[in-house]
N, C-alpha and C. Protein backbone atom coordinates (compact mmCIF):
# COMPACT_ATOMS: atom_id res chain seq x y z
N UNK A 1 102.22 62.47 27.59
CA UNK A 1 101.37 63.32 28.40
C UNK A 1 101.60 62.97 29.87
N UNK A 2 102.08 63.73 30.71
CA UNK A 2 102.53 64.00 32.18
C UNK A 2 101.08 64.82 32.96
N UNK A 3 101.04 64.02 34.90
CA UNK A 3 99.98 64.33 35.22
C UNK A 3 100.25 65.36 36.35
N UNK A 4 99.66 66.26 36.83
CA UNK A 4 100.45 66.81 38.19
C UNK A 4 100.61 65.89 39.06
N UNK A 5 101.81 66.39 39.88
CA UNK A 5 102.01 65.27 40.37
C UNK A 5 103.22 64.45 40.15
N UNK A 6 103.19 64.20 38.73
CA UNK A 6 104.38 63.49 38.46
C UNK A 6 105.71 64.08 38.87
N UNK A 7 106.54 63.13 39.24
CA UNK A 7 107.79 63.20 39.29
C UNK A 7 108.63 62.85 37.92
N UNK A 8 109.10 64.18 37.84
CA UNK A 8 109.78 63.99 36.09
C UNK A 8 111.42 64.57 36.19
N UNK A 9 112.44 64.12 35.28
CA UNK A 9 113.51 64.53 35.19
C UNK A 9 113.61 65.41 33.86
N UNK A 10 114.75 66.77 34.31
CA UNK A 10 114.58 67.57 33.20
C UNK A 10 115.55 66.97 32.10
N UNK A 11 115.48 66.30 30.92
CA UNK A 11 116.33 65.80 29.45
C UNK A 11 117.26 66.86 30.10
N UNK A 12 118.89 66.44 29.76
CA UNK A 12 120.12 66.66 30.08
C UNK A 12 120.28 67.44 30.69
N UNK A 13 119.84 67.53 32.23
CA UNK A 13 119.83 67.84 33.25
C UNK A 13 120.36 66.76 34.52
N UNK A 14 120.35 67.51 35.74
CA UNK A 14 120.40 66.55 37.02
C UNK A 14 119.38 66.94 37.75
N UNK A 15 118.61 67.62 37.28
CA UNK A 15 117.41 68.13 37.91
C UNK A 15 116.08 67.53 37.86
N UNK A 16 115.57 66.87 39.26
CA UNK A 16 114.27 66.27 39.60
C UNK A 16 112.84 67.19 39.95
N UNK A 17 111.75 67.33 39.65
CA UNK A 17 111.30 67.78 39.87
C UNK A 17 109.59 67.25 40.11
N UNK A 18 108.68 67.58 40.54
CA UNK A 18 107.40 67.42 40.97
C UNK A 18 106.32 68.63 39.88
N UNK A 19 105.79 68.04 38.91
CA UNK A 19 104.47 68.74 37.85
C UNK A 19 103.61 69.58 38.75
N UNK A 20 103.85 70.60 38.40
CA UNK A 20 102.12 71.71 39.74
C UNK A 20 101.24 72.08 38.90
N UNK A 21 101.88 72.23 37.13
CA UNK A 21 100.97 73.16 36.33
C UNK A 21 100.62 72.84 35.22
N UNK A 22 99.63 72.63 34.67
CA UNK A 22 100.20 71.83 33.07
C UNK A 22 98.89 73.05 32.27
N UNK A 23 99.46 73.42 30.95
CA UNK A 23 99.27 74.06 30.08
C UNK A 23 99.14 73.79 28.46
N UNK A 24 98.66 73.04 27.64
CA UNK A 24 98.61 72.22 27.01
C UNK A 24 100.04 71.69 27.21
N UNK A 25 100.83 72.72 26.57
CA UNK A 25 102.19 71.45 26.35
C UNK A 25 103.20 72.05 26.84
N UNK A 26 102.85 72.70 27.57
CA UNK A 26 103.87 73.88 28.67
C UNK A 26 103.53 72.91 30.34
N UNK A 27 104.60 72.88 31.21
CA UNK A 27 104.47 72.19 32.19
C UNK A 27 105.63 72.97 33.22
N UNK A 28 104.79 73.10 34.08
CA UNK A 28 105.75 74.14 35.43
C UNK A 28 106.16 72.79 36.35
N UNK A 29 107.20 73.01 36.67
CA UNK A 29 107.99 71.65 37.39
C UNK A 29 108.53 72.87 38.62
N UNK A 30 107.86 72.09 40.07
CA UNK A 30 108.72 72.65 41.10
C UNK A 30 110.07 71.25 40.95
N UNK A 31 110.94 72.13 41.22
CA UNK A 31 112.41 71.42 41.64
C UNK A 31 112.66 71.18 42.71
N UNK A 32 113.22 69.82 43.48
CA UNK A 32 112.87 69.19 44.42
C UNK A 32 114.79 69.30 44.66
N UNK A 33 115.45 69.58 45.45
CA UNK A 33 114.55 69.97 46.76
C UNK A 33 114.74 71.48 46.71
N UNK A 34 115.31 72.26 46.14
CA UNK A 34 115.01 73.76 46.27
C UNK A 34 114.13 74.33 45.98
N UNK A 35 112.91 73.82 45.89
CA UNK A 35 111.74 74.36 45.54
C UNK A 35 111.70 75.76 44.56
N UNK A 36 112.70 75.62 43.60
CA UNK A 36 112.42 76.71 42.59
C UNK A 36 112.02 76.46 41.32
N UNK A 37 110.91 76.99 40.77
CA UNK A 37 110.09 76.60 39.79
C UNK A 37 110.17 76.99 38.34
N UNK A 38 110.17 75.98 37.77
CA UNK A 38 110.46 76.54 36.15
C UNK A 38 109.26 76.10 35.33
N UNK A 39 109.02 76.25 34.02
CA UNK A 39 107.98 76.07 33.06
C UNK A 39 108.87 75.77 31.39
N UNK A 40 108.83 74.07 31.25
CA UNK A 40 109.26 73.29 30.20
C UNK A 40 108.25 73.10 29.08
N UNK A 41 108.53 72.14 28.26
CA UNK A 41 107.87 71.32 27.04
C UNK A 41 107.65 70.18 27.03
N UNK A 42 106.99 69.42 27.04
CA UNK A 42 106.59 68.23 27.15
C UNK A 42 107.76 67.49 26.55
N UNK A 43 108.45 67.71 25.70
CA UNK A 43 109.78 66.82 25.16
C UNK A 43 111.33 67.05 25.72
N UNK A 44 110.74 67.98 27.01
CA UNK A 44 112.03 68.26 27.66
C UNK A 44 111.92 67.77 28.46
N UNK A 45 111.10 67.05 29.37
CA UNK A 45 110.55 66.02 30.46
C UNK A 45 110.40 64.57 29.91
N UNK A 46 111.10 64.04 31.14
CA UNK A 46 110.39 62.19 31.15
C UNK A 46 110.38 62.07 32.85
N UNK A 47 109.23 61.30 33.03
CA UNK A 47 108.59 60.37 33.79
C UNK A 47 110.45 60.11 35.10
N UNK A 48 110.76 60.18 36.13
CA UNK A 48 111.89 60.15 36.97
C UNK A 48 111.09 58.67 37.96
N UNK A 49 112.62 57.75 37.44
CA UNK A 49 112.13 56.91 38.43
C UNK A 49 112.56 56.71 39.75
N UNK A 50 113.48 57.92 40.65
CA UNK A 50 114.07 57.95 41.43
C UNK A 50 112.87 58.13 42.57
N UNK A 51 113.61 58.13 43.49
CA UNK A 51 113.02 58.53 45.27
C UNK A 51 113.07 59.35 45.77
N UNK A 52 112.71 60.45 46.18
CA UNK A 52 112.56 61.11 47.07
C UNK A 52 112.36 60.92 48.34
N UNK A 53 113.70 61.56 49.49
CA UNK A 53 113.04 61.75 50.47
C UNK A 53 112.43 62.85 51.40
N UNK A 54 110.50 62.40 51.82
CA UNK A 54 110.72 64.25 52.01
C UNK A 54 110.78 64.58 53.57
N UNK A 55 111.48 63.86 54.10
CA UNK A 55 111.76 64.00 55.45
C UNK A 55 112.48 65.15 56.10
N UNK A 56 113.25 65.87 54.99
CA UNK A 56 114.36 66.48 55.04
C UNK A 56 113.93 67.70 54.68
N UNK A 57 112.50 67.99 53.85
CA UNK A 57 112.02 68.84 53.24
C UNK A 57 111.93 70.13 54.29
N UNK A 58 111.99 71.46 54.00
CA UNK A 58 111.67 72.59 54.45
C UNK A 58 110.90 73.61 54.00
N UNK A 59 109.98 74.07 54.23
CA UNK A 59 109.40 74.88 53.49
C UNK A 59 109.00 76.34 54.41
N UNK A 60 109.65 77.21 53.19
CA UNK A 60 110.12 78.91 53.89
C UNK A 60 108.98 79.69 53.35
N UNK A 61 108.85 80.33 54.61
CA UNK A 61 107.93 81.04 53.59
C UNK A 61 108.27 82.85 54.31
N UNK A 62 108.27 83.79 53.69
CA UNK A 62 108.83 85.41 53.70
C UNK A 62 107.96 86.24 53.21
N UNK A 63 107.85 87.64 53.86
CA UNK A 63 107.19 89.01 53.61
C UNK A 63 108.18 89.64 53.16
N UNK A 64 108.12 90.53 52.54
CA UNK A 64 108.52 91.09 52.15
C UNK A 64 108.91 92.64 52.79
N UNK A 65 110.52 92.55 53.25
CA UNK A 65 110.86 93.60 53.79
C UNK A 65 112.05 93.84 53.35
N UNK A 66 111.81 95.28 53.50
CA UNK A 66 113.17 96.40 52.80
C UNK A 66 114.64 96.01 53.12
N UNK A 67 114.56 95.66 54.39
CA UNK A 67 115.57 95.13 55.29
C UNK A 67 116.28 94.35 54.76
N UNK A 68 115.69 93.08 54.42
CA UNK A 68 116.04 91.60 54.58
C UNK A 68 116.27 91.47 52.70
N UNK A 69 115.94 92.59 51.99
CA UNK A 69 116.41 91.84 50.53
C UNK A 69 117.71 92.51 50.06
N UNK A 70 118.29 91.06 49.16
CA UNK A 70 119.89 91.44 48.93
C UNK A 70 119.51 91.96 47.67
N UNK A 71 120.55 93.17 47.16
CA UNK A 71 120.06 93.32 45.64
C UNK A 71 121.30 92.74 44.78
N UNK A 72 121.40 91.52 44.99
CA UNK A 72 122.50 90.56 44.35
C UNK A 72 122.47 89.70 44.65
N UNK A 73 121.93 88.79 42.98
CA UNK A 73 121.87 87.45 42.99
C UNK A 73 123.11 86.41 42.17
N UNK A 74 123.04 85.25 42.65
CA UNK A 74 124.14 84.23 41.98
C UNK A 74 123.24 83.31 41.17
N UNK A 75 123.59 83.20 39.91
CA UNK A 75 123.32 82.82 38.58
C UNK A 75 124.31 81.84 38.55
N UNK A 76 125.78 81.63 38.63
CA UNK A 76 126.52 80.90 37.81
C UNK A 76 125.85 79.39 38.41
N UNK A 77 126.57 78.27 37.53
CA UNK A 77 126.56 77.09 37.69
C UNK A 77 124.89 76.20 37.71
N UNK A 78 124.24 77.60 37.06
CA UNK A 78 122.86 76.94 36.57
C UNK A 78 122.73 77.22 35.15
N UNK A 79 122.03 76.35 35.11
CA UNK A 79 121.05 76.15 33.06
C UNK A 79 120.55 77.75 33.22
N UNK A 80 120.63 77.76 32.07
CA UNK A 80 120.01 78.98 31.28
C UNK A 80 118.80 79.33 31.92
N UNK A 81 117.96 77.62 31.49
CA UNK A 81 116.53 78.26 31.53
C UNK A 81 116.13 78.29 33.32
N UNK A 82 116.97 77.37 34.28
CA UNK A 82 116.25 77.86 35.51
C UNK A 82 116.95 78.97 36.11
N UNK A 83 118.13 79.45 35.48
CA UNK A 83 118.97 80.82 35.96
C UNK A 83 118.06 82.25 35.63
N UNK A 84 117.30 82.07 34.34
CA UNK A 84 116.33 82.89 33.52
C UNK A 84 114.99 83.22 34.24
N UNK A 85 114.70 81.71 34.84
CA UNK A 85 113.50 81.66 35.85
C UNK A 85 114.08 82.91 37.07
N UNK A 86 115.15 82.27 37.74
CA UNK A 86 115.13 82.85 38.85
C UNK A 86 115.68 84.75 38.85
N UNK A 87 116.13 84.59 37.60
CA UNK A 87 116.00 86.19 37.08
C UNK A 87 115.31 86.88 37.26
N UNK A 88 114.04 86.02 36.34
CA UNK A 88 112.84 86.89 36.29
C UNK A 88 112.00 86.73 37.80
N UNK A 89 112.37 86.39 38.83
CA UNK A 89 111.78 85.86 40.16
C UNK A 89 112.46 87.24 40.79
N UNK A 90 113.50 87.31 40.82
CA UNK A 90 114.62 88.22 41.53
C UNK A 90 114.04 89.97 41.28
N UNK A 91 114.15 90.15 39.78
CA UNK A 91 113.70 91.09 39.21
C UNK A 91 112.39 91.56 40.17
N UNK A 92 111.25 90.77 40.09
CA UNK A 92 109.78 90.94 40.32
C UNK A 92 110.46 91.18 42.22
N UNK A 93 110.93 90.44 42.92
CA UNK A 93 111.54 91.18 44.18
C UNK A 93 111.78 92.62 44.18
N UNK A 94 113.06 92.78 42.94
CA UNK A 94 113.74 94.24 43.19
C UNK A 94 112.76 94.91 42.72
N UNK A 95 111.89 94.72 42.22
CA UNK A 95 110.41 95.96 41.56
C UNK A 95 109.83 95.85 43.10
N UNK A 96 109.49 95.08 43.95
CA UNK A 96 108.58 95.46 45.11
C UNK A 96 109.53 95.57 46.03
N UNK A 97 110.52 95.67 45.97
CA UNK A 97 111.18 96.43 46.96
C UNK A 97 111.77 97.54 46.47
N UNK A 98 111.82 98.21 45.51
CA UNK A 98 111.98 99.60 45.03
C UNK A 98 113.69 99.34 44.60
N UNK A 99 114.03 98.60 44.77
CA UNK A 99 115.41 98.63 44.09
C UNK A 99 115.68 99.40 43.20
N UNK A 100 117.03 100.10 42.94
CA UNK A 100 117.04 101.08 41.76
C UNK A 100 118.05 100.28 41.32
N UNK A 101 119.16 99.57 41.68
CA UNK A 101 120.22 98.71 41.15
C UNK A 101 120.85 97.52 41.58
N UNK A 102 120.77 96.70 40.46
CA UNK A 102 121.04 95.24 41.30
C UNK A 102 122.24 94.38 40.41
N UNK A 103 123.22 93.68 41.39
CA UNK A 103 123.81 92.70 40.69
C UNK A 103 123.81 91.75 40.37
N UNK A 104 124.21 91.22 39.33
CA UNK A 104 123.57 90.21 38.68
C UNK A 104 124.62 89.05 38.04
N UNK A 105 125.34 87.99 38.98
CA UNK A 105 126.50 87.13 38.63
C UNK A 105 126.17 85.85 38.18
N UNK A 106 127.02 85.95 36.76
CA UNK A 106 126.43 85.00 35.54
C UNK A 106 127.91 84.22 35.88
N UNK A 107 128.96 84.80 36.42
CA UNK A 107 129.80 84.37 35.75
C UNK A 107 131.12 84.98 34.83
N UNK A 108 132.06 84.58 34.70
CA UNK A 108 133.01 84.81 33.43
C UNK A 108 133.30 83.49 32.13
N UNK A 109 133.11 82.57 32.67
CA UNK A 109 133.23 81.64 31.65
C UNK A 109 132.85 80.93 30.82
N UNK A 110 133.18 80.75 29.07
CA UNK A 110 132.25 80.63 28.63
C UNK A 110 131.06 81.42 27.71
N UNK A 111 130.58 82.98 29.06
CA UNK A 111 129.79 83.70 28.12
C UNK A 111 127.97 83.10 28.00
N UNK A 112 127.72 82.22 27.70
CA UNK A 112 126.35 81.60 28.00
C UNK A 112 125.21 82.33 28.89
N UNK A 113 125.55 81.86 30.00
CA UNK A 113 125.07 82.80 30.89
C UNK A 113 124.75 84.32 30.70
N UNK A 114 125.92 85.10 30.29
CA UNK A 114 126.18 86.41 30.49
C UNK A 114 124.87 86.60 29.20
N UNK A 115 125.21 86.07 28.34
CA UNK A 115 124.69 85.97 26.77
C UNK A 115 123.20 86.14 27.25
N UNK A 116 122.61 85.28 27.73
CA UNK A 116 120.99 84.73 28.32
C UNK A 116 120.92 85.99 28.97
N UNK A 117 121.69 86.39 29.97
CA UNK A 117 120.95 87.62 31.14
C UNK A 117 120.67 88.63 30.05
N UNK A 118 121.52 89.27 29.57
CA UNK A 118 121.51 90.55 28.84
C UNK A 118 120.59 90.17 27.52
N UNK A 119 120.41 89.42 27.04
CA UNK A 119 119.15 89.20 26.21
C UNK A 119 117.97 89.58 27.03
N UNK A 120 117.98 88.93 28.01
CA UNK A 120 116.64 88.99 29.24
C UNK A 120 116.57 90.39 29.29
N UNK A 121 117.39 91.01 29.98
CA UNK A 121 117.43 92.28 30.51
C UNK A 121 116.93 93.38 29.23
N UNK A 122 117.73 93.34 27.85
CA UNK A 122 117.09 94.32 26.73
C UNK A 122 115.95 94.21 26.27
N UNK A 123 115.51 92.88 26.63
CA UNK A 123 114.28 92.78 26.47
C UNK A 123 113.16 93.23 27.56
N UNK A 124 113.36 93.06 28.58
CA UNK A 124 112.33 93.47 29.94
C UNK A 124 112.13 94.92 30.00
N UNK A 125 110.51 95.41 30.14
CA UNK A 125 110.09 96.51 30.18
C UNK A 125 110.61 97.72 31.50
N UNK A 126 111.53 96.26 32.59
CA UNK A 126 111.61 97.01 33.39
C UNK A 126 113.11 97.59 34.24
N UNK A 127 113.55 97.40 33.07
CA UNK A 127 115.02 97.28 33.01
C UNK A 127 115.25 98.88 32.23
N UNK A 128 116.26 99.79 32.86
CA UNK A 128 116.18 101.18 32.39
C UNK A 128 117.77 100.52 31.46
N UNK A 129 118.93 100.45 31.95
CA UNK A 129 119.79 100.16 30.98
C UNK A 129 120.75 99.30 32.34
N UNK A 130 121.69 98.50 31.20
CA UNK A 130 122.31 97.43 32.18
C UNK A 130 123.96 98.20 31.56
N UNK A 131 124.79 97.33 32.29
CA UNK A 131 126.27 97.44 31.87
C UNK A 131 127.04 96.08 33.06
N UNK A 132 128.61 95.62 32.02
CA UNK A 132 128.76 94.89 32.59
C UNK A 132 129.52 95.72 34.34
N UNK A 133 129.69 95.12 35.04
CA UNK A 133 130.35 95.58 36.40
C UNK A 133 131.65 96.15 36.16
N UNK A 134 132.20 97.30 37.29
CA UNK A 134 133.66 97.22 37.02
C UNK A 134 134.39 96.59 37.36
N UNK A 135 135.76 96.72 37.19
CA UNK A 135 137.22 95.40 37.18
C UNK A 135 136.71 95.19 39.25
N UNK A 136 136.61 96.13 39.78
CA UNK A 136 136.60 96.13 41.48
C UNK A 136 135.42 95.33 41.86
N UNK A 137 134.24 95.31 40.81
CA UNK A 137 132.85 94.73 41.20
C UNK A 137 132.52 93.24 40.66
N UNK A 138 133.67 92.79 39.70
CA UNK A 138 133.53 91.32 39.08
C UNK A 138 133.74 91.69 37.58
N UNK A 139 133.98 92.36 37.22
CA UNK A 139 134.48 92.52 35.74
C UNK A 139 132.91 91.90 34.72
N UNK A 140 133.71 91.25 33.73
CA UNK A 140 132.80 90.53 32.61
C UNK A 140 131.89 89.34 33.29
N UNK A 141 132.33 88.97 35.04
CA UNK A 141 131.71 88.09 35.38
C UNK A 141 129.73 88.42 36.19
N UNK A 142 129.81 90.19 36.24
CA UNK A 142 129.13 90.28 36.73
C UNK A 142 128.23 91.89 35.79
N UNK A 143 126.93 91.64 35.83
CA UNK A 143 126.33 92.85 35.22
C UNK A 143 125.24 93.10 35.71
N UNK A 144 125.31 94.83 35.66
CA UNK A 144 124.94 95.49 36.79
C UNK A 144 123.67 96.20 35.77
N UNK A 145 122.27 96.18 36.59
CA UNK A 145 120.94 96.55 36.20
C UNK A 145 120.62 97.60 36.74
N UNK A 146 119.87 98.47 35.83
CA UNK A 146 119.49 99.95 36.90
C UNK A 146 117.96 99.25 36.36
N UNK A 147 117.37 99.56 37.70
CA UNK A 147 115.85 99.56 37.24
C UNK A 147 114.80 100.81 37.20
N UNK A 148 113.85 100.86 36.21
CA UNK A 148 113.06 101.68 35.98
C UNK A 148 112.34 102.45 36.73
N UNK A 149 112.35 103.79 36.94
CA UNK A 149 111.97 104.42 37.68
C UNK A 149 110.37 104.42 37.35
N UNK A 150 109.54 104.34 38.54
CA UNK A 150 107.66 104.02 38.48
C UNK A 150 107.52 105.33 38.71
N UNK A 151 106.68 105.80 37.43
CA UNK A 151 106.42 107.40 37.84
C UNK A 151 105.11 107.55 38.44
């Protein structure tokens, strides 16, 4: 049992993180230092006996304007589950900024990745239909989301 607060490492990960949320046995870990947040299992966490320094720390904070959002995010070279997080983070962007289509780079290698998004995506209410990109846009490495029109 982990307290907020704690500093915990994610099991076969390189990822450190700081407890904000605890849920019986569900636990939201901000990730230190990119401050992007995921939600584990108590047996996917242990106790991190490393250091932090937060001298270095930055903290951003943004409104939300039409302008300033990209509708293409980079996925590769993360875990499933915080690539999944920041999916579903990205997504909830392109819904309030009216996005009708966004790209979405998992990657070519491997498959994992690609595998996880498009599960995500057939499953989400707000996803009208996906396909992978063409050979000019990233091929099998990249797949492209139309989102649901709000009637």
């Amino acid at each position: 049992m982990y307290n907020i607060g704690d500093l915990v490492e994610i099991i076969n990960t390189n990822l450190i993180g700081k407890i904000i949320r605890k849920n019986n046995n569900i636990y939201t870990i901000k990730i230190i230092p990119n401050s992007s947040i995921l939600k584990t299992s108590e047996d996917k966490i242990r106790l991190s006996n490393k250091k932090i320094d937060n001298k270095n720390n930055v903290n951003i904070k943004y409104t939300l304007n039409s302008d300033d959002f990209n509708e293409e995010i980079m996925l590769r070279h993360q875990t499933v589950e915080v690539a999944l997080y920041n999916l579903d983070v990205f997504i909830s962007d392109a819904i309030a900024h009216r996005a009708k289509r966004v790209r979405i780079i998992h990657g070519r290698h491997g498959g994992i990745l690609r595998k996880a998004v498009h599960k995500y995506l057939s499953s989400s209410p707000y996803i009208d239909k996906y396909q992978l990109a063409d050979y000019f846009e990233g091929s099998y490495g990249v797949t492209i989301a139309y989102l649901k029109e709000k009637n």
